[in-house]
N, C-alpha and C. Protein backbone atom coordinates (compact mmCIF):
# COMPACT_ATOMS: atom_id res chain seq x y z
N UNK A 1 126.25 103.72 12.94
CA UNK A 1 126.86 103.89 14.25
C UNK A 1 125.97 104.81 15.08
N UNK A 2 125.62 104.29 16.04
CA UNK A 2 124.68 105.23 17.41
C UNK A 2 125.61 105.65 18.29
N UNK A 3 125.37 107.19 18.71
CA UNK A 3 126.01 107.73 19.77
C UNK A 3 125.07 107.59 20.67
N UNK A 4 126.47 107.32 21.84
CA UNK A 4 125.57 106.78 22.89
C UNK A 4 125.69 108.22 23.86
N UNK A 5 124.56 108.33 24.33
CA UNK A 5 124.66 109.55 25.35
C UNK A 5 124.80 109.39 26.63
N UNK A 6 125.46 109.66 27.66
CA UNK A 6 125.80 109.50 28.82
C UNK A 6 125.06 110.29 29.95
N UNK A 7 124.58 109.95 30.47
CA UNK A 7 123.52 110.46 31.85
C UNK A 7 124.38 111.17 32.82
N UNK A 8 125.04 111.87 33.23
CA UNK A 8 125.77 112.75 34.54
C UNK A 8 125.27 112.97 35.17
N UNK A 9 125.08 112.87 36.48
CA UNK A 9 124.18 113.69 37.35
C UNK A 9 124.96 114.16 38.23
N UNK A 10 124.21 114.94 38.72
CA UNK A 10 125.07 116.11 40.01
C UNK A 10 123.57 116.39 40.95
N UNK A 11 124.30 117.00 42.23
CA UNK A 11 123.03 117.17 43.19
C UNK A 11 123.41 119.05 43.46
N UNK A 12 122.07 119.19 43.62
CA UNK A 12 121.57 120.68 43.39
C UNK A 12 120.76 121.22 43.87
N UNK A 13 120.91 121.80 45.67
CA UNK A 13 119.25 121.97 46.70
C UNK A 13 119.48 120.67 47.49
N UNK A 14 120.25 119.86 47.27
CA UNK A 14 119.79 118.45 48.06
C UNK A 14 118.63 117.44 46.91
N UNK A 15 119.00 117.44 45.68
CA UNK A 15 118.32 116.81 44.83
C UNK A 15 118.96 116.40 43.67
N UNK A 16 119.26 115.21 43.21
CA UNK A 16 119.76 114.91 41.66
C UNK A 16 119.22 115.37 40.67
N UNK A 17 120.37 115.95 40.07
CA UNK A 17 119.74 116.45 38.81
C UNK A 17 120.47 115.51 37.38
N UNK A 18 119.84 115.68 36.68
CA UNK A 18 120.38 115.29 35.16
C UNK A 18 120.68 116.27 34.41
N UNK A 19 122.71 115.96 34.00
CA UNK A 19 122.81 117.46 33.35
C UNK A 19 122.93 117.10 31.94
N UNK A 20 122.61 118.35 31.19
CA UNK A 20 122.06 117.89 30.15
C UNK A 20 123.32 117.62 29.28
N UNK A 21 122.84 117.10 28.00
CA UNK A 21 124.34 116.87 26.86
C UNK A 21 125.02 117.79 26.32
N UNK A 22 125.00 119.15 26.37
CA UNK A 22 125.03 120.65 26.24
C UNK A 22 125.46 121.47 26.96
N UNK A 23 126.45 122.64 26.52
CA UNK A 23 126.41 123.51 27.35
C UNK A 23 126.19 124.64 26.79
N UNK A 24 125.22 125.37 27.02
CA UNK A 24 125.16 127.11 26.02
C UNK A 24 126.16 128.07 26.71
N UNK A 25 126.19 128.52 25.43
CA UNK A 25 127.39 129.90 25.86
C UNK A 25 127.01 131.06 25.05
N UNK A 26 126.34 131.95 26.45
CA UNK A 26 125.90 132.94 25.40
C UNK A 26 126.75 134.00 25.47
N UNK A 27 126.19 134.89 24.34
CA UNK A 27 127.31 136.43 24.59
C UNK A 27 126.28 137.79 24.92
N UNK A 28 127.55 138.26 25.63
CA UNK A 28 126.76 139.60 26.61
C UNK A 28 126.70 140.47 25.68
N UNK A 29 126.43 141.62 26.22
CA UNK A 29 126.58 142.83 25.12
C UNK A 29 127.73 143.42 24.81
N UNK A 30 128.99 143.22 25.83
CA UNK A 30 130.01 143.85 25.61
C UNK A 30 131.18 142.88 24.66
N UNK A 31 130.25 141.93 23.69
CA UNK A 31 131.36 140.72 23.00
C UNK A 31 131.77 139.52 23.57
N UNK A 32 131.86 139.28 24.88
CA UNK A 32 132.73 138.53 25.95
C UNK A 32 131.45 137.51 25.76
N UNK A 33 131.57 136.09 25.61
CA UNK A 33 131.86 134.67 26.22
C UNK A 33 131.27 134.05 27.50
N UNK A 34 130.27 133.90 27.38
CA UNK A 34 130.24 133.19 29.23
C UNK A 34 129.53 132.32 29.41
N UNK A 35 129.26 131.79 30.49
CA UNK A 35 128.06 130.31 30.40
C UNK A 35 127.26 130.80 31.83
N UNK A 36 125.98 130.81 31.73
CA UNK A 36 125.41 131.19 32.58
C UNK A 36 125.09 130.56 33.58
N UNK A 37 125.45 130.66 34.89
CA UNK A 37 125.85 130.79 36.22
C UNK A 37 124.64 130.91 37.45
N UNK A 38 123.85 131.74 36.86
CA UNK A 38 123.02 132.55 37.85
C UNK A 38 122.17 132.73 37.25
N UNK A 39 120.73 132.59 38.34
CA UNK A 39 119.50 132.79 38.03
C UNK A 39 119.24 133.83 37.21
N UNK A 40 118.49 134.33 35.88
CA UNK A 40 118.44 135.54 35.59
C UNK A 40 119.63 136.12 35.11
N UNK A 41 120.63 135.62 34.63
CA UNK A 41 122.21 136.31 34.44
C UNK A 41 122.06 136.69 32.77
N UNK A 42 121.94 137.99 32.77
CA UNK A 42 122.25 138.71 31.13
C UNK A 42 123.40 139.05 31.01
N UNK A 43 124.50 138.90 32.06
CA UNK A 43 125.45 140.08 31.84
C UNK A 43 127.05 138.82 31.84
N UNK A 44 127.87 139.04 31.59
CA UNK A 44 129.25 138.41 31.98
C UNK A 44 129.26 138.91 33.22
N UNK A 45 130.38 137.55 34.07
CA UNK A 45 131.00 138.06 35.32
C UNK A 45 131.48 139.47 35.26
N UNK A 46 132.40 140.20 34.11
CA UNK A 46 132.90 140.64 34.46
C UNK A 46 132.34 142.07 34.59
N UNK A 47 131.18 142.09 33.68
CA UNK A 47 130.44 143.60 33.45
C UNK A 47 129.24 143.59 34.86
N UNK A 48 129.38 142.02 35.51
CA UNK A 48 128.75 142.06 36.86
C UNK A 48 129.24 143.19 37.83
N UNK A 49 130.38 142.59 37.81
CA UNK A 49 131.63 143.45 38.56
C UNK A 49 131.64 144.87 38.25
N UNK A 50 131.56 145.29 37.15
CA UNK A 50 131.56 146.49 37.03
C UNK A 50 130.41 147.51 37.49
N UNK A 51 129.49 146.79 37.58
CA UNK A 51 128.03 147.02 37.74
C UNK A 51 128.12 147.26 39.44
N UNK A 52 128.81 146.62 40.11
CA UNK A 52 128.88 145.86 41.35
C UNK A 52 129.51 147.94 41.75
N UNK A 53 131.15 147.83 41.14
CA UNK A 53 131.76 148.64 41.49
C UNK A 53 131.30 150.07 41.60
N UNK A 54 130.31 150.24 40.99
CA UNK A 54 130.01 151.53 40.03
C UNK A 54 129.06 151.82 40.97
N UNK A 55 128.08 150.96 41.80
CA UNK A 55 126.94 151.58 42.42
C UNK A 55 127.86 152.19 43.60
């Protein structure tokens, strides 16, 4: 039996993209869960926020 993989695309800038069959989910430092969002993103939303609040 072959799995068949399915092509999705979405547009992104004004350009199609192909998204991939995957989604990573990495973890921050504080334990928490997240899928990255943003260019460059090490942190969870939520320790964003905190980061945000604090300056």
């Amino acid at each position: 039996m072959t799995k068949l993989i399915t092509r999705k695309t979405y547009q992104k800038d004004g350009k199609w993209v192909e998204r991939p069959g995957h989604t990573m989910i990495l973890v921050c430092s504080c334990g928490n869960k997240y899928i990255k969002t943003r260019e460059n993103q090490v942190l969870c939303v939520r320790c964003i926020g905190k980061v945000v609040i604090v300056k």
